[in-house]
PDB file of N, CA and C in Angstrom:
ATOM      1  N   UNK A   1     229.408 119.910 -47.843  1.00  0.00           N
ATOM      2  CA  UNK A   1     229.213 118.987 -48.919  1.00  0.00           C
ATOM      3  C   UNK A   1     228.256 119.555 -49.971  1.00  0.00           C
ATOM      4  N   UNK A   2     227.254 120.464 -49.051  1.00  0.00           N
ATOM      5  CA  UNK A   2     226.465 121.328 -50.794  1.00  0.00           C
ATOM      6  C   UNK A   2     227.086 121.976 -51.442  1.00  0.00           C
ATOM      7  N   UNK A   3     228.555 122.634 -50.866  1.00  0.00           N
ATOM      8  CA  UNK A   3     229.131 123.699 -51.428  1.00  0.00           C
ATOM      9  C   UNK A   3     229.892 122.371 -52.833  1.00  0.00           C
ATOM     10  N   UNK A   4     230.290 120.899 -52.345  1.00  0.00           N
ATOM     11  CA  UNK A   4     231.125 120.661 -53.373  1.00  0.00           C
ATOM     12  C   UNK A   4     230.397 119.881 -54.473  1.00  0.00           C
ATOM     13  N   UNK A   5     228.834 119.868 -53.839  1.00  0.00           N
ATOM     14  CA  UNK A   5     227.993 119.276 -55.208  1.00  0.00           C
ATOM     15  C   UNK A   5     227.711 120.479 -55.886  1.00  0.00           C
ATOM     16  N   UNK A   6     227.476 121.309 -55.432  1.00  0.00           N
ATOM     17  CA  UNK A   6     227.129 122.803 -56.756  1.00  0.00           C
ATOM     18  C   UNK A   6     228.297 123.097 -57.247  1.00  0.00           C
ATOM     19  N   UNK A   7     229.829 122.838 -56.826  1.00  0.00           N
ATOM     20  CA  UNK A   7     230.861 122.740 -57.518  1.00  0.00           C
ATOM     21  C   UNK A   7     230.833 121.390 -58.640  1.00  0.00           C
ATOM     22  N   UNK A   8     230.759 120.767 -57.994  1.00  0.00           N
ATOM     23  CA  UNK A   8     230.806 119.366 -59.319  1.00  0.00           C
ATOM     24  C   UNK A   8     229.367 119.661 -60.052  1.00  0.00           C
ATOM     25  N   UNK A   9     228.382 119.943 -59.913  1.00  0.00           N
ATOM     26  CA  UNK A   9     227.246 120.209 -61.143  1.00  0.00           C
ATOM     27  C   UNK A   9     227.772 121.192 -62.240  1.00  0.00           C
ATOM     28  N   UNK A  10     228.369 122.311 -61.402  1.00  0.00           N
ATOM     29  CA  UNK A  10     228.988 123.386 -62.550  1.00  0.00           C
ATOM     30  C   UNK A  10     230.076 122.869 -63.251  1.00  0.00           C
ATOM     31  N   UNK A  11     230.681 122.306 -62.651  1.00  0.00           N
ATOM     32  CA  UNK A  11     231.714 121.385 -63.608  1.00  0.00           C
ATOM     33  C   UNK A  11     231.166 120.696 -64.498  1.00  0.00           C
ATOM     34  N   UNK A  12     230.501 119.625 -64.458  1.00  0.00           N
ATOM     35  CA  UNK A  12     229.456 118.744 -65.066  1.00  0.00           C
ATOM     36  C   UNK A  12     228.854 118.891 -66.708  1.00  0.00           C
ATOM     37  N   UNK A  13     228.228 120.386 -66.188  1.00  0.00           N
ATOM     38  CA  UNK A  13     227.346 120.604 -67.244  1.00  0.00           C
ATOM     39  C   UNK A  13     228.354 122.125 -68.121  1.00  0.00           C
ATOM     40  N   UNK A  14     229.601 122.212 -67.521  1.00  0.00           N
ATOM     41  CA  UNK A  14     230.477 123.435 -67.956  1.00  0.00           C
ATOM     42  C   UNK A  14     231.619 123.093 -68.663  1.00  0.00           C
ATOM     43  N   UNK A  15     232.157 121.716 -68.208  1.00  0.00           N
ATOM     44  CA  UNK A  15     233.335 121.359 -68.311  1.00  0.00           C
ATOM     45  C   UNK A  15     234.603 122.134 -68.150  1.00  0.00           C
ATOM     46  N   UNK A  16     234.407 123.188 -67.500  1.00  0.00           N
ATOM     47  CA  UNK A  16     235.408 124.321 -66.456  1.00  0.00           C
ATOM     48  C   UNK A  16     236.307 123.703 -65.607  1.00  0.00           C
ATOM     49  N   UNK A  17     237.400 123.624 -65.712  1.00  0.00           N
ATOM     50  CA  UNK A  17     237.882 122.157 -64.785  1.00  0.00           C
ATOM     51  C   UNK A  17     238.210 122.908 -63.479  1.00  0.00           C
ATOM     52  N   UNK A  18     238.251 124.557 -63.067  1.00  0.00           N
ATOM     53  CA  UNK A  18     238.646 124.851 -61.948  1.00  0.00           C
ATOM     54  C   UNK A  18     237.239 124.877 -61.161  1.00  0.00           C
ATOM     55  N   UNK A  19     235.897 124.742 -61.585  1.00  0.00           N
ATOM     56  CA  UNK A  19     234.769 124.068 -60.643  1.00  0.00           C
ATOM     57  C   UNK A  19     235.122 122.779 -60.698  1.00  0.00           C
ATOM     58  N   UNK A  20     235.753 121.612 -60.934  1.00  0.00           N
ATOM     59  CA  UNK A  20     235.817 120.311 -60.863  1.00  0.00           C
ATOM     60  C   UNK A  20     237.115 120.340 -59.775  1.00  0.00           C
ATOM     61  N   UNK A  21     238.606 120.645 -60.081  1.00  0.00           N
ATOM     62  CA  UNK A  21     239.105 121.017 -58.753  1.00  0.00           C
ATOM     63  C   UNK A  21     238.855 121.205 -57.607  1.00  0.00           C
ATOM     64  N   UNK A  22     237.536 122.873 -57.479  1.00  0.00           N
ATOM     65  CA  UNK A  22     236.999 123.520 -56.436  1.00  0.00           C
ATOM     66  C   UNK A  22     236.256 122.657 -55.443  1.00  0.00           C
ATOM     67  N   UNK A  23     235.131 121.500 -56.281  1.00  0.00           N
ATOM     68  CA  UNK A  23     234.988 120.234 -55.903  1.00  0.00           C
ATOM     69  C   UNK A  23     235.027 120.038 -54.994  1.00  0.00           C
ATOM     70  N   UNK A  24     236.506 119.259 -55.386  1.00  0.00           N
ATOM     71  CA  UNK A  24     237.475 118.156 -54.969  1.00  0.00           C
ATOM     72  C   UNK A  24     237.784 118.609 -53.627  1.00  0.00           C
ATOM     73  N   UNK A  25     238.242 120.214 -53.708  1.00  0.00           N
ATOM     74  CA  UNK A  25     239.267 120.226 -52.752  1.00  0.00           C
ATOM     75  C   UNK A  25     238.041 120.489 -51.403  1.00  0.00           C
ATOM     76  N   UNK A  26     236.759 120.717 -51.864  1.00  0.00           N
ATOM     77  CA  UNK A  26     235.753 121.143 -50.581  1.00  0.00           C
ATOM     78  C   UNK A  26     235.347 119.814 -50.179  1.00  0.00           C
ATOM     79  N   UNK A  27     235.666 118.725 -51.074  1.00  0.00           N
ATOM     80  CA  UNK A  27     235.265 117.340 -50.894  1.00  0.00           C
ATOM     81  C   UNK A  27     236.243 116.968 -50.316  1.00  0.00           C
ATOM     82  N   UNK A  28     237.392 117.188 -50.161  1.00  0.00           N
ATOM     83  CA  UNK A  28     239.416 116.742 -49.338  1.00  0.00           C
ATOM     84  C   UNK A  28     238.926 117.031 -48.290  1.00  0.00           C
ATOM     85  N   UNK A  29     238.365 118.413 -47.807  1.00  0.00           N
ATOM     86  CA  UNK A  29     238.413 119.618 -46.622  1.00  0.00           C
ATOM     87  C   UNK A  29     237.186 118.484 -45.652  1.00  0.00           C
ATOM     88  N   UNK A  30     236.191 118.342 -46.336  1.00  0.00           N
ATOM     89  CA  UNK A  30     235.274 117.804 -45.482  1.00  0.00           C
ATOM     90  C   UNK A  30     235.354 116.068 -44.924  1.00  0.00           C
ATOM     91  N   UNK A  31     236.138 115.644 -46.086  1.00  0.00           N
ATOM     92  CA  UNK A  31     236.231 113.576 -45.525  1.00  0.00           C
ATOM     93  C   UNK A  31     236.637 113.664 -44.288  1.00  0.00           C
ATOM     94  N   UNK A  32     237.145 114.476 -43.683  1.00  0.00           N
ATOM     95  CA  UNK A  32     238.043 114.194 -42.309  1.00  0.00           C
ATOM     96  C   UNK A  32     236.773 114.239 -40.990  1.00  0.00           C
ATOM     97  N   UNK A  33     235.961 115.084 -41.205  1.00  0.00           N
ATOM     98  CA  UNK A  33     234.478 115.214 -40.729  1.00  0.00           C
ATOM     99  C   UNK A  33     234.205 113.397 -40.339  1.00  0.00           C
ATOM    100  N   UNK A  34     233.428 113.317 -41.872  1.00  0.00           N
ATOM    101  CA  UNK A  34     232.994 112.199 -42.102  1.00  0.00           C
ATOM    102  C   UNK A  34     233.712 110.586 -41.854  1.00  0.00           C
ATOM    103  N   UNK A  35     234.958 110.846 -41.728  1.00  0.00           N
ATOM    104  CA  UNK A  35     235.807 109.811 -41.451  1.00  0.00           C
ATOM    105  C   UNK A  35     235.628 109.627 -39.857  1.00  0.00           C
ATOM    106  N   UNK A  36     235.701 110.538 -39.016  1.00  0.00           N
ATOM    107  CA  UNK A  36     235.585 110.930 -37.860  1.00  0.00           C
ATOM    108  C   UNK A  36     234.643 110.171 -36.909  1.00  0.00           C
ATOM    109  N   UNK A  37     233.702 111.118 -37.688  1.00  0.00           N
ATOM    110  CA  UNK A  37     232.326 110.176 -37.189  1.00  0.00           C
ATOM    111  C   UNK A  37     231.700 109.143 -37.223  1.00  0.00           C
ATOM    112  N   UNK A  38     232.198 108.184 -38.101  1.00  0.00           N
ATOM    113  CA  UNK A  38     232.270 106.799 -38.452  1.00  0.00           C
ATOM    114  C   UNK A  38     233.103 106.416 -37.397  1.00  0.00           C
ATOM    115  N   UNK A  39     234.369 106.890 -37.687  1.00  0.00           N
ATOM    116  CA  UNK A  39     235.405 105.842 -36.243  1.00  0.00           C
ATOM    117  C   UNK A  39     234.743 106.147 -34.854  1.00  0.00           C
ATOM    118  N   UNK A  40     234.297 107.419 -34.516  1.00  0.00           N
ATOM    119  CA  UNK A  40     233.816 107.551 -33.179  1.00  0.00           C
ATOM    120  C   UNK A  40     232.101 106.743 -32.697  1.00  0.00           C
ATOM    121  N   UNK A  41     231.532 106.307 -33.744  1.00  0.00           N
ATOM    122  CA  UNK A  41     230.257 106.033 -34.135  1.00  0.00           C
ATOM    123  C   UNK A  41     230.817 104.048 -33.764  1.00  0.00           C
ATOM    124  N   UNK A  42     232.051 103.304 -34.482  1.00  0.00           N
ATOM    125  CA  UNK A  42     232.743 102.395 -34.624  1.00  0.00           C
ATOM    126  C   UNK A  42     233.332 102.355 -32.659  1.00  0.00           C
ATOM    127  N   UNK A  43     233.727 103.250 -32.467  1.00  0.00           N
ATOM    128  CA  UNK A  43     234.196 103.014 -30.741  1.00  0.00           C
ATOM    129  C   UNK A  43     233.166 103.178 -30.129  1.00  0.00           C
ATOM    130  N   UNK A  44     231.888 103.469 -30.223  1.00  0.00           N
ATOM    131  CA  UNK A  44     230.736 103.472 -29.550  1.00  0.00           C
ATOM    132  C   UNK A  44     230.353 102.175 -29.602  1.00  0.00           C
ATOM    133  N   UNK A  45     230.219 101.858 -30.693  1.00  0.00           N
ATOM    134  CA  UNK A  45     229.352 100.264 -30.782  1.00  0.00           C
ATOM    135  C   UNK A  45     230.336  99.183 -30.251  1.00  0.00           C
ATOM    136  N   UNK A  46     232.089  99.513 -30.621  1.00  0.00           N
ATOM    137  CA  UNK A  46     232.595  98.201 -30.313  1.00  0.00           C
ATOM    138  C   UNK A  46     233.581  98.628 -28.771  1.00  0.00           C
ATOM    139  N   UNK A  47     232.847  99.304 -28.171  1.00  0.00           N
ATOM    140  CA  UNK A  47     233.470  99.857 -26.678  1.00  0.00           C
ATOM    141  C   UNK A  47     234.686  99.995 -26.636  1.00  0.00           C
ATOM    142  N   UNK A  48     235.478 100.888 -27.695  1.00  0.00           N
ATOM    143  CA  UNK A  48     236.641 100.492 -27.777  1.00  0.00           C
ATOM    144  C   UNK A  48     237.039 101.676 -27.219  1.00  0.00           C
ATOM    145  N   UNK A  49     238.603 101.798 -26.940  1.00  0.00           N
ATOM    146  CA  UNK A  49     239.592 102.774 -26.841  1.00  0.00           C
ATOM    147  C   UNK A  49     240.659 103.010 -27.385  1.00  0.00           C
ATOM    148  N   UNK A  50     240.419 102.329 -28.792  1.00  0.00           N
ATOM    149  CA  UNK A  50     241.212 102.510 -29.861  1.00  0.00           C
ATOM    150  C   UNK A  50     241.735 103.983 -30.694  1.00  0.00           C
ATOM    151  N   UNK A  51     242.609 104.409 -30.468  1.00  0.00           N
ATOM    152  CA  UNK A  51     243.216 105.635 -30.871  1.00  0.00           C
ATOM    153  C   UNK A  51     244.167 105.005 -32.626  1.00  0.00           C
ATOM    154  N   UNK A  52     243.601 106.436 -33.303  1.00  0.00           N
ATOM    155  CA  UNK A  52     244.763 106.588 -34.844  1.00  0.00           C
ATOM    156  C   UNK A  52     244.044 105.563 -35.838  1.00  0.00           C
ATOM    157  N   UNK A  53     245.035 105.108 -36.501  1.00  0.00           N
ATOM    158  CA  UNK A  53     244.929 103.983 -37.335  1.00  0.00           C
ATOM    159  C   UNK A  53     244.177 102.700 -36.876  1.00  0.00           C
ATOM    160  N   UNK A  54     244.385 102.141 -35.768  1.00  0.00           N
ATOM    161  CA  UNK A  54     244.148 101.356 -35.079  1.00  0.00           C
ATOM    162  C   UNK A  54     242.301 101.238 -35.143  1.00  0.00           C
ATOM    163  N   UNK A  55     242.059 102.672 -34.707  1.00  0.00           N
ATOM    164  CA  UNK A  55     240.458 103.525 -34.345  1.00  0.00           C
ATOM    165  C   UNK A  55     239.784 102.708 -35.951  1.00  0.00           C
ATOM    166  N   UNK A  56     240.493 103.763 -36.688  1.00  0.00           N
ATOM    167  CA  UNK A  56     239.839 103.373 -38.186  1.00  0.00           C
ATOM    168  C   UNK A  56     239.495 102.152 -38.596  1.00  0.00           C
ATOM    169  N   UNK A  57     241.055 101.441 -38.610  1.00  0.00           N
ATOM    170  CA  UNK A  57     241.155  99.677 -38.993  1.00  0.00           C
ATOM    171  C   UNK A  57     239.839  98.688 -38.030  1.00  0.00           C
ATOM    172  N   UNK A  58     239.658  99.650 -36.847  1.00  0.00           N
ATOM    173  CA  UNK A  58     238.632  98.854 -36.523  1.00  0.00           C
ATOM    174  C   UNK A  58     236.904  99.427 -36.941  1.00  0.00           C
ATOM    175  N   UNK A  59     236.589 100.517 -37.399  1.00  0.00           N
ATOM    176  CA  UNK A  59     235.467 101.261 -37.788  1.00  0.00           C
ATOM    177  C   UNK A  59     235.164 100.629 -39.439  1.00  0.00           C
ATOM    178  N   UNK A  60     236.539 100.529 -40.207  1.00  0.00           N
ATOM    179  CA  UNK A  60     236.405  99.703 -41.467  1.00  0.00           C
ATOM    180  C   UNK A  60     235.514  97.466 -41.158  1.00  0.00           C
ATOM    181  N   UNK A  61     236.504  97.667 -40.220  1.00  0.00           N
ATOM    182  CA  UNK A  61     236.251  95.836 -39.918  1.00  0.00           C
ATOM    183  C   UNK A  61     234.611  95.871 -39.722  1.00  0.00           C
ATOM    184  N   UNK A  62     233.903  97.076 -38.625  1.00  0.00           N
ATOM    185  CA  UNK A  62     232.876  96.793 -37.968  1.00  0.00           C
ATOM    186  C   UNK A  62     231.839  97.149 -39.209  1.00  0.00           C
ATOM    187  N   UNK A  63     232.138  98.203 -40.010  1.00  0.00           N
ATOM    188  CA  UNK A  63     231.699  98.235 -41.080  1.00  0.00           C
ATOM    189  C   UNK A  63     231.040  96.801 -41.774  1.00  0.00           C
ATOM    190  N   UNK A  64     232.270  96.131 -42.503  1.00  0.00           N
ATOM    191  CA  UNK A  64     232.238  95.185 -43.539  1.00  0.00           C
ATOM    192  C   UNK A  64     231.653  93.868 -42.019  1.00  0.00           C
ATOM    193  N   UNK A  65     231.517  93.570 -40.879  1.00  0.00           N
ATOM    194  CA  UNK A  65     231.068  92.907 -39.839  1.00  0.00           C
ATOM    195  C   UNK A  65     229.357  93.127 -39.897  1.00  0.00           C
ATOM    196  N   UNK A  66     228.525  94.588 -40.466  1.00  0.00           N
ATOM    197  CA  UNK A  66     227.781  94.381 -40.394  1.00  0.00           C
ATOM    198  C   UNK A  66     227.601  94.768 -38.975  1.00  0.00           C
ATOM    199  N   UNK A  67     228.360  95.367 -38.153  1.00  0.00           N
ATOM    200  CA  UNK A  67     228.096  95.899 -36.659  1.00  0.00           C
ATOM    201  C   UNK A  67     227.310  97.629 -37.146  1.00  0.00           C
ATOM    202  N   UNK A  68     227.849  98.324 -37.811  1.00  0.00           N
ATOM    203  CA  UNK A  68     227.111  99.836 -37.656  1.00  0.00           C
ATOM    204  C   UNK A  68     225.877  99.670 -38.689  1.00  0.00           C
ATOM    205  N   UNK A  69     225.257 101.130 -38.345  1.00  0.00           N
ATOM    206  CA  UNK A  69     223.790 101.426 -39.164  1.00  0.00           C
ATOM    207  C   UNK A  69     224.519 101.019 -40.700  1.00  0.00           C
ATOM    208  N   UNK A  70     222.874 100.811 -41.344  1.00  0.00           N
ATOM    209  CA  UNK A  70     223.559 100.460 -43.048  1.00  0.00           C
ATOM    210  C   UNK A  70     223.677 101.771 -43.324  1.00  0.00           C
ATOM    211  N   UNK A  71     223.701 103.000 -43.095  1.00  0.00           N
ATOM    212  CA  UNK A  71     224.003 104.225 -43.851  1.00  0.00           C
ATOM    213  C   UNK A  71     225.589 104.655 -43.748  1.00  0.00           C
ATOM    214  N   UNK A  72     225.959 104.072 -42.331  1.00  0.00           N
ATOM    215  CA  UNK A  72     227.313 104.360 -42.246  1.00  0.00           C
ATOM    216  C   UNK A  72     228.327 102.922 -42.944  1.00  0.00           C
ATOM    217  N   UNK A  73     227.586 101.945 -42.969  1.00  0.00           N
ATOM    218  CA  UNK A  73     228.418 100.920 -43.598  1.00  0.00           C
ATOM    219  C   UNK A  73     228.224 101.467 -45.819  1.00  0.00           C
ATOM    220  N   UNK A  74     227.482 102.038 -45.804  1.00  0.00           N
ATOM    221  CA  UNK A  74     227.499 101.900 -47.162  1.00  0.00           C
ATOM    222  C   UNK A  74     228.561 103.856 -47.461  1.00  0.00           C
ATOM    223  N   UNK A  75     228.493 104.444 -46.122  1.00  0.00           N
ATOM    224  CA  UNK A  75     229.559 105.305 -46.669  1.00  0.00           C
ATOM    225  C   UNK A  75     231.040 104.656 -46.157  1.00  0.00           C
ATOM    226  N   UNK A  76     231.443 103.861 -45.621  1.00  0.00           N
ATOM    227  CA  UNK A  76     232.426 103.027 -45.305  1.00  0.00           C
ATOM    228  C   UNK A  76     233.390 102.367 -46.694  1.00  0.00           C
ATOM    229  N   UNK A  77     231.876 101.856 -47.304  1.00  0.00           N
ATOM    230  CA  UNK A  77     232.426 100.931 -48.647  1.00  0.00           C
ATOM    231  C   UNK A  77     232.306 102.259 -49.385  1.00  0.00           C
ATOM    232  N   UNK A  78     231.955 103.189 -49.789  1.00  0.00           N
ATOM    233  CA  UNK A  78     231.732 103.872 -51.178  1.00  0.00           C
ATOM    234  C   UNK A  78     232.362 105.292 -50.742  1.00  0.00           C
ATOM    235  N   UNK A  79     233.310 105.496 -49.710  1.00  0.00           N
ATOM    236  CA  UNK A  79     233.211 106.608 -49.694  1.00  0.00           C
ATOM    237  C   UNK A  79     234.752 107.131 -50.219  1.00  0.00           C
ATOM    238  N   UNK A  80     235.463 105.426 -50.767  1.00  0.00           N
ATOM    239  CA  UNK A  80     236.466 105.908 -51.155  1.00  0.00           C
ATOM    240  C   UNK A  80     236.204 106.018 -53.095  1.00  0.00           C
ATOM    241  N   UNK A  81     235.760 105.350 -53.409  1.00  0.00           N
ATOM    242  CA  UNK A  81     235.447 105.704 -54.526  1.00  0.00           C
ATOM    243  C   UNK A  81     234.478 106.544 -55.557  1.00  0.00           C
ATOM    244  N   UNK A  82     234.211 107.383 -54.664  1.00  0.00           N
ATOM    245  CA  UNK A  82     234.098 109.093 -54.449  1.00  0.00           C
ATOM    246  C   UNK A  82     234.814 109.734 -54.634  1.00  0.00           C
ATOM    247  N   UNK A  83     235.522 109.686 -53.432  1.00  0.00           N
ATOM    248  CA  UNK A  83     236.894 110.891 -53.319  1.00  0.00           C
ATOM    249  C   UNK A  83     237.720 110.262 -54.252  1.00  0.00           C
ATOM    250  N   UNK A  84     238.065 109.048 -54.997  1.00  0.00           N
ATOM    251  CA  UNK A  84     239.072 109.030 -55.989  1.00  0.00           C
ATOM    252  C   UNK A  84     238.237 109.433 -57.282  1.00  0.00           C
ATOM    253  N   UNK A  85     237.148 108.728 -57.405  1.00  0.00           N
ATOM    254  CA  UNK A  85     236.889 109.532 -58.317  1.00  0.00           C
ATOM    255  C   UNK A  85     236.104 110.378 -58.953  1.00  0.00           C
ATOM    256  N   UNK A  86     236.286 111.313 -57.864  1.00  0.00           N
ATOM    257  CA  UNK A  86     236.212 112.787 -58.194  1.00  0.00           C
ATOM    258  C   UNK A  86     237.689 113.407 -58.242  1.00  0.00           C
ATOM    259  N   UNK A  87     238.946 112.230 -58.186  1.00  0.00           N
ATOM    260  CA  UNK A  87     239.606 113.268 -58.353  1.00  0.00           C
ATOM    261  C   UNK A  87     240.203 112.807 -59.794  1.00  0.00           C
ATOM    262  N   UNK A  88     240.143 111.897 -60.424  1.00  0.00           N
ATOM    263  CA  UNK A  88     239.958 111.302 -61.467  1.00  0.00           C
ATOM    264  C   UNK A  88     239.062 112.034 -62.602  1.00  0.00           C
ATOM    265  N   UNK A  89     238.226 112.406 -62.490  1.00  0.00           N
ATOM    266  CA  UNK A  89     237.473 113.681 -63.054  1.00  0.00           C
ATOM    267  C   UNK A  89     238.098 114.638 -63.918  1.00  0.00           C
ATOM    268  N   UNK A  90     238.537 115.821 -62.905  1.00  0.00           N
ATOM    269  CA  UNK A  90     238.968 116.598 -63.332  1.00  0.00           C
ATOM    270  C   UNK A  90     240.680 116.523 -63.710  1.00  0.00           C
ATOM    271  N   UNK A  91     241.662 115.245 -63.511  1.00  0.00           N
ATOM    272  CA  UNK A  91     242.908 115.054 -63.855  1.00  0.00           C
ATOM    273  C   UNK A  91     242.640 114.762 -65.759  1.00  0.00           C
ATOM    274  N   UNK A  92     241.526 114.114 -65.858  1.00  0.00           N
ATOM    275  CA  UNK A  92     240.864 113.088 -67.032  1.00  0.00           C
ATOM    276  C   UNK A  92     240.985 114.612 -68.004  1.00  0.00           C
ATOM    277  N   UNK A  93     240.074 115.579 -67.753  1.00  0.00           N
ATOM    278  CA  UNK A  93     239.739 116.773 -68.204  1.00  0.00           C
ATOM    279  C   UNK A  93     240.698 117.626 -68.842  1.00  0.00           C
ATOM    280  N   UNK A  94     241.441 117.613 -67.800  1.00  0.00           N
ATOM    281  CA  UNK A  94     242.949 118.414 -67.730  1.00  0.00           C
ATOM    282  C   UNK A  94     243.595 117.910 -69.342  1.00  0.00           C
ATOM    283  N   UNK A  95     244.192 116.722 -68.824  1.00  0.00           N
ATOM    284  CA  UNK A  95     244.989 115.632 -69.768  1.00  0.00           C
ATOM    285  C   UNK A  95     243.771 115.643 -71.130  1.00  0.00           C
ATOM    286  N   UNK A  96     242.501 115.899 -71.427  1.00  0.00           N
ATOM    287  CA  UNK A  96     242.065 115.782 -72.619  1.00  0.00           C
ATOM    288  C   UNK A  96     241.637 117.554 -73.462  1.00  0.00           C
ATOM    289  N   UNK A  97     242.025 118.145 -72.197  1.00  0.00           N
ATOM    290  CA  UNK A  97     241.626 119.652 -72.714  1.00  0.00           C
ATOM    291  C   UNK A  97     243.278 120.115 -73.537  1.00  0.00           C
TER     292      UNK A  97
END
């Protein structure tokens, strides 16, 4: 994730849109991490043995329930509107360059 904030700063202050891409795509590579550990963090607290979609749909619920730490509930709510838009960013760039 440092590698895709020193990508989005150089973008930022460059307006280079292949550091705003480069980003993105180190920011794509890593959500799966972070998604991860929320659902497995989500079957810890709610003793579950929930596998897939199922895992998630319940790591989102326990989220917005107010069951996990507030650091993982506030990347729960915000962590999609991040990854969209950052990818919103550099499409914006593209289309005005």
């Amino acid at each position: 994730m440092l590698a895709c904030l020193a990508s989005w700063t150089v973008f930022v202050f460059t307006d280079a849109i292949l550091w705003g891409w480069l980003a993105w795509v180190v920011l794509a590579l890593g959500v799966p991490l972070g998604e991860t550990q929320m659902v497995a963090r989500a079957r810890r607290a709610r003793h579950s043995n929930a596998t897939g979609m199922a895992a998630y749909g319940l790591a989102i619920r326990s989220a917005f329930a107010g069951q996990l730490p507030p650091l993982i509930t506030f990347h729960a709510i915000f962590s999609a509107a991040v990854f969209f838009g950052s990818l919103v960013c550099p499409i914006g760039v593209a289309i005005a360059g």
